[in-house]
Each structure stands twice: as C-alpha cells, then as structure tokens.
N, C-alpha and C. Protein backbone atom coordinates (compact mmCIF):
# COMPACT_ATOMS: atom_id res chain seq x y z
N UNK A 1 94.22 109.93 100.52
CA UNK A 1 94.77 109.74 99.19
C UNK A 1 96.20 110.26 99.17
N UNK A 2 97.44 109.51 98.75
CA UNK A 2 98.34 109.69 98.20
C UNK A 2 98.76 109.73 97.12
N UNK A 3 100.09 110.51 96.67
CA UNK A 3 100.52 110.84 95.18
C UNK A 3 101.90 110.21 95.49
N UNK A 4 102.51 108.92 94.30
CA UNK A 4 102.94 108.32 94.45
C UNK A 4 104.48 108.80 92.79
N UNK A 5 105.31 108.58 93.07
CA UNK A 5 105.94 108.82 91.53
C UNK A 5 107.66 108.53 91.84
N UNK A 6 107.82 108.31 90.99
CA UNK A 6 109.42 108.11 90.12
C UNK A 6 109.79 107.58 89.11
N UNK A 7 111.34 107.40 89.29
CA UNK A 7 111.96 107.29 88.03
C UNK A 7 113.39 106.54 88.47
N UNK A 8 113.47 106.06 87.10
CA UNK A 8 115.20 105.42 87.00
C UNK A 8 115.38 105.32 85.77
N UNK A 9 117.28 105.17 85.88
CA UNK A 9 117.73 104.43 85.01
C UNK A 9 118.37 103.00 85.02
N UNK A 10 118.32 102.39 83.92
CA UNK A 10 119.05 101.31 84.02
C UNK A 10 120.15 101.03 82.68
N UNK A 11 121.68 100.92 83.00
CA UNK A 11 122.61 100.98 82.06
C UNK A 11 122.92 99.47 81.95
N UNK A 12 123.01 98.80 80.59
CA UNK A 12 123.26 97.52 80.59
C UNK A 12 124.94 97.59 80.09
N UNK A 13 125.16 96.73 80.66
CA UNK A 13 126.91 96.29 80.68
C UNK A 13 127.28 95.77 79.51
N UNK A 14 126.17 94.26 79.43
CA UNK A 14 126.21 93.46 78.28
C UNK A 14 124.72 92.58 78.65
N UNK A 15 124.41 92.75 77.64
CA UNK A 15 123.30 91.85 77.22
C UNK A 15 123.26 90.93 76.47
N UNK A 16 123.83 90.33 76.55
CA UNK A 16 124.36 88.74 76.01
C UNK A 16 123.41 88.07 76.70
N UNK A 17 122.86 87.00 75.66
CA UNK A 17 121.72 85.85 76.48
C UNK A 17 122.53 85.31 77.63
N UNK A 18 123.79 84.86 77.29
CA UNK A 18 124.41 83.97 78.58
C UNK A 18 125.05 84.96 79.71
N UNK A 19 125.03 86.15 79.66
CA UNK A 19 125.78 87.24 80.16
C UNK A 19 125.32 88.18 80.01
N UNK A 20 123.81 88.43 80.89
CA UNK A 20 123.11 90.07 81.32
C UNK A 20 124.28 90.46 82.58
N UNK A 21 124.46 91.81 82.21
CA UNK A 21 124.54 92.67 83.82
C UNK A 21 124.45 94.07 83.33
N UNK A 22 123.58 94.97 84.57
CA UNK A 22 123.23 95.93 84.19
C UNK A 22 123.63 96.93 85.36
N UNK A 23 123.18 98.22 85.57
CA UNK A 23 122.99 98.98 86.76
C UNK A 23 122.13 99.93 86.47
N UNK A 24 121.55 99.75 87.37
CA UNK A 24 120.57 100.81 87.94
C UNK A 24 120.44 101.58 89.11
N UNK A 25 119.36 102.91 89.03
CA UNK A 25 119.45 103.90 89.73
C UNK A 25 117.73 104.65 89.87
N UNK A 26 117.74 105.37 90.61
CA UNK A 26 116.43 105.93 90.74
C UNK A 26 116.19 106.38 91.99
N UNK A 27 114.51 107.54 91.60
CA UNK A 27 114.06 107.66 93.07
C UNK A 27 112.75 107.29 93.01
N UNK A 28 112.06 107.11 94.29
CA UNK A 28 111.01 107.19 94.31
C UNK A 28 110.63 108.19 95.76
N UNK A 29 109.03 109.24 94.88
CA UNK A 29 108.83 109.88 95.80
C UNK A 29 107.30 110.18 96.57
N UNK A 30 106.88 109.97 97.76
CA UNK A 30 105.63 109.95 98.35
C UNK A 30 105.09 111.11 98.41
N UNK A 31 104.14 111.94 97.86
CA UNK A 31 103.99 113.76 97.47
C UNK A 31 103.76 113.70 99.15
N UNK A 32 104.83 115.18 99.51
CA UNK A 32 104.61 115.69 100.85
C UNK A 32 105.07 114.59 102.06
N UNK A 33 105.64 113.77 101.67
CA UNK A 33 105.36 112.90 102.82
C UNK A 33 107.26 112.07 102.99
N UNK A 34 107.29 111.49 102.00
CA UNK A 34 108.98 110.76 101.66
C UNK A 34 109.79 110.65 100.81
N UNK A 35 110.82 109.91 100.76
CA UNK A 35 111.63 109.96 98.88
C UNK A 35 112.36 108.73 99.71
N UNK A 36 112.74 107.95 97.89
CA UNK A 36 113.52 107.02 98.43
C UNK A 36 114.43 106.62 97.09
N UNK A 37 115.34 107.17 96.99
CA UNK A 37 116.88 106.99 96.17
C UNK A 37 117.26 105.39 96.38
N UNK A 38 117.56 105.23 95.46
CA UNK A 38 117.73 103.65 95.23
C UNK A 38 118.76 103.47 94.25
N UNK A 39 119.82 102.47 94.52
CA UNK A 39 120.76 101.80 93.43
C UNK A 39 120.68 100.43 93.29
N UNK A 40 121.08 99.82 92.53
CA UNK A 40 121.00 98.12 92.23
C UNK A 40 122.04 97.79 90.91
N UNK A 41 121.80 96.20 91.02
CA UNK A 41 122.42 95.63 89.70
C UNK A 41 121.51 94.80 89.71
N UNK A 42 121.89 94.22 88.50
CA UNK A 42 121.29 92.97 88.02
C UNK A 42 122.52 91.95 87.15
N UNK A 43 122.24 91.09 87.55
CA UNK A 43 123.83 90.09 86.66
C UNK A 43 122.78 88.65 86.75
N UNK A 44 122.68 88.44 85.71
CA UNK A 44 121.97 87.24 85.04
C UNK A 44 120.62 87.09 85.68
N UNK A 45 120.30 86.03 86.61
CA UNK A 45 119.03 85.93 87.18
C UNK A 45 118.36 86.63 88.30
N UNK A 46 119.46 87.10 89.12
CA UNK A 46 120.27 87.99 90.52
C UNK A 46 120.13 89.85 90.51
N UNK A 47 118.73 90.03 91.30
CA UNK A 47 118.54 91.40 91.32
C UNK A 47 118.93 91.86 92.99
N UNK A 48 119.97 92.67 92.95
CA UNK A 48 120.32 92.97 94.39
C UNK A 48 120.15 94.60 94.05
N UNK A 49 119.88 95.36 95.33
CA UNK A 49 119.34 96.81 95.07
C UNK A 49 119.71 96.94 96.31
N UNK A 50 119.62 98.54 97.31
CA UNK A 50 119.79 99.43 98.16
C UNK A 50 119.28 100.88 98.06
N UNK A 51 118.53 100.79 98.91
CA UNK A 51 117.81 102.29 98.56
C UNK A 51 118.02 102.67 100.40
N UNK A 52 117.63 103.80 100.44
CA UNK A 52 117.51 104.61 101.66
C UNK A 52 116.20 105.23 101.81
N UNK A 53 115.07 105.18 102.85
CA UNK A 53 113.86 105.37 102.44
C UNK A 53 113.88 106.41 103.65
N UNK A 54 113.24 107.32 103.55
CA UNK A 54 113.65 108.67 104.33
C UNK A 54 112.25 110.11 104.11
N UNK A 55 111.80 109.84 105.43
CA UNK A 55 110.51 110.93 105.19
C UNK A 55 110.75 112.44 105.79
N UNK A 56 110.36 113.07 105.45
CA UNK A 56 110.11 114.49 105.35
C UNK A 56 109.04 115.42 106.44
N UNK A 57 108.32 114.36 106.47
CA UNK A 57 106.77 114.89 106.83
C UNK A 57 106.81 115.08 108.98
N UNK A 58 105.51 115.62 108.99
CA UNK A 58 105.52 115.98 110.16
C UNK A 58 105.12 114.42 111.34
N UNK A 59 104.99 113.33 110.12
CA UNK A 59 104.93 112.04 110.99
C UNK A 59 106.78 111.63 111.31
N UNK A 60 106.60 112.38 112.79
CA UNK A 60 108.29 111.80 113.11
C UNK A 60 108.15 110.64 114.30
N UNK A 61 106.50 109.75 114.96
CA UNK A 61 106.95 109.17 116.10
C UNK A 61 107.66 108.01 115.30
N UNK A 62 107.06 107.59 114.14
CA UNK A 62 107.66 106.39 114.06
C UNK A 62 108.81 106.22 113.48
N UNK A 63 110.01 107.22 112.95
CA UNK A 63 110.97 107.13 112.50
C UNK A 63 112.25 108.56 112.55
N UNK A 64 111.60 109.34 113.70
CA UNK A 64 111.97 110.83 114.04
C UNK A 64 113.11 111.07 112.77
N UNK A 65 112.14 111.32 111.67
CA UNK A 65 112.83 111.38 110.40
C UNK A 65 114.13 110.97 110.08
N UNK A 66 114.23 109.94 110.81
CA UNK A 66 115.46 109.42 110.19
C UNK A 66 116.05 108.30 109.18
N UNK A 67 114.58 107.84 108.72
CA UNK A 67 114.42 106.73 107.69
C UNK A 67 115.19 105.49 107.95
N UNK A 68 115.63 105.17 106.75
CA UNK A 68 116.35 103.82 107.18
C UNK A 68 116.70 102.86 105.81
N UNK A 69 117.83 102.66 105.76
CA UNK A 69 118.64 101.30 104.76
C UNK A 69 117.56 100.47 104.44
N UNK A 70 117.55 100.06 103.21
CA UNK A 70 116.96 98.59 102.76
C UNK A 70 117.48 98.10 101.78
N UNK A 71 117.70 96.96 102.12
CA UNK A 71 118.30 95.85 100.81
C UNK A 71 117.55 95.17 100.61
N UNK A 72 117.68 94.82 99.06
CA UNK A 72 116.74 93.96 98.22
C UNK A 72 117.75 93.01 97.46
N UNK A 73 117.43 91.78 97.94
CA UNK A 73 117.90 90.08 96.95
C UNK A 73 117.08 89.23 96.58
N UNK A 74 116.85 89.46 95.00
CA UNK A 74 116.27 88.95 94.42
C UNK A 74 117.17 87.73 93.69
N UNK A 75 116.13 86.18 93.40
CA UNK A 75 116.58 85.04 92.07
C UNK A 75 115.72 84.69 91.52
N UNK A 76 115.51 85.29 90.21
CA UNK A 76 114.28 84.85 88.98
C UNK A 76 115.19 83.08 89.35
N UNK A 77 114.14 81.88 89.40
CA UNK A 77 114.33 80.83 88.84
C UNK A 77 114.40 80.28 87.56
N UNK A 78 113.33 80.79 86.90
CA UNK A 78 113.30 80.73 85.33
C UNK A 78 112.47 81.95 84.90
N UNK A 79 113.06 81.63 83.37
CA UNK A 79 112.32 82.86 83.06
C UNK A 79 111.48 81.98 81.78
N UNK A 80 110.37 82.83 81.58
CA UNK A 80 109.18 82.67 81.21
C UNK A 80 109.40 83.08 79.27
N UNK A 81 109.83 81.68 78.53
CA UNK A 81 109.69 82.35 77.17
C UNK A 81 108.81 82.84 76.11
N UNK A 82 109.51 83.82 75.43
CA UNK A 82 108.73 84.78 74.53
C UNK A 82 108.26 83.99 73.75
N UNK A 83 106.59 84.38 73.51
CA UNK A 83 105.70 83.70 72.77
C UNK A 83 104.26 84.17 72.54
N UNK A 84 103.39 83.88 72.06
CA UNK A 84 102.45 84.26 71.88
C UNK A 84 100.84 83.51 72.87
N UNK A 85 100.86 84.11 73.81
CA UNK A 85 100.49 83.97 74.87
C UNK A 85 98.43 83.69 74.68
N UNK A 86 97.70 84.61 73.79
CA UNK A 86 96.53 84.99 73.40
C UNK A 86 96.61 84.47 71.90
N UNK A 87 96.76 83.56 71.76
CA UNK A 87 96.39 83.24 70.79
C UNK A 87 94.28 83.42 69.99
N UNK A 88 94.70 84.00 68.56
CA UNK A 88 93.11 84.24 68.32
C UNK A 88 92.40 83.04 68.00
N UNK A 89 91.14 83.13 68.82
CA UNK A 89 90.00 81.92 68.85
C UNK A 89 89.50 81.95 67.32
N UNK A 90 89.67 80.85 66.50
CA UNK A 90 88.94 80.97 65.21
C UNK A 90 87.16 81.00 65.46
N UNK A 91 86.90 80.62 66.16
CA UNK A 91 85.15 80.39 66.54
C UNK A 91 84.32 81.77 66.91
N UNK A 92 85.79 82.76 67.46
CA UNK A 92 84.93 84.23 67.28
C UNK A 92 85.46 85.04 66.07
N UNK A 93 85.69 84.60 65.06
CA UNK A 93 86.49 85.65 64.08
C UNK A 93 85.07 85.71 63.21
C-alpha cells in the first residue's frame, strides 16, 4: 500500500471563451518513496506541462536516484457542452 498526495495552482491569464490561457504549478508526492514538481500552461485546447519526477527512497537500481524530465502534450478536440446530462425519469417520481 501506498500514500499518494498533492497539490497545485492554476492562474488564468484570460478566460475569454475564444481566448483561455492559464498557468499552472504543483507537486505531487509518493509517502516515503518520490515527489514530482510540475509546471504547465494551458492556451485554448493545448495542455503542455513539465515536471521532474525524482525518488528519494532506498529503490536506487532503477534510477540511482536520479529521476528524470517529463513532458506532457496534450489537444482536447472538442469539448463536451454544458448541460444537463441525468435528466429525471418521470416514471420513477
């Protein structure tokens, strides 16, 4: 069993329907074991991020604690509009 946890922020630039961009920040941390600090943006559909993932623990064959870079590129294609999804069944009311 592992204990898993973090946190961020995210600062929006502008949130304009035609013109999101934001930034974000955070860590995430593996109890006893790793941490992994992370930055990103986001600008309209386009989530790009960089974190550094980096362990602590006494498991050094597979990375003799020296962790390692990761990038993340993300493209929402569409996005999914707000609506009322559950609508109530009149036949159980």
């Amino acid at each position: 069993q592992e204990t898993v946890g973090g946190a961020g922020l995210r600062f929006y630039v502008s949130d304009k329907p035609t013109m999101l961009f934001a930034l974000q920040g955070g860590v995430i941390v593996r109890g006893g074991d790793a941490f992994s600090p992370h930055i990103g943006a986001i600008w309209n559909q386009w989530r790009v991020a960089v974190n550094f993932d980096s362990n602590f623990s006494q498991f050094k064959n597979a990375s003799n604690r020296l962790g390692g870079p990761e990038i993340h590129v993300t493209y929402i294609f569409s996005k999914v509009p707000a609506g009322n999804y559950c609508p109530i069944c009149p036949t159980f009311l």
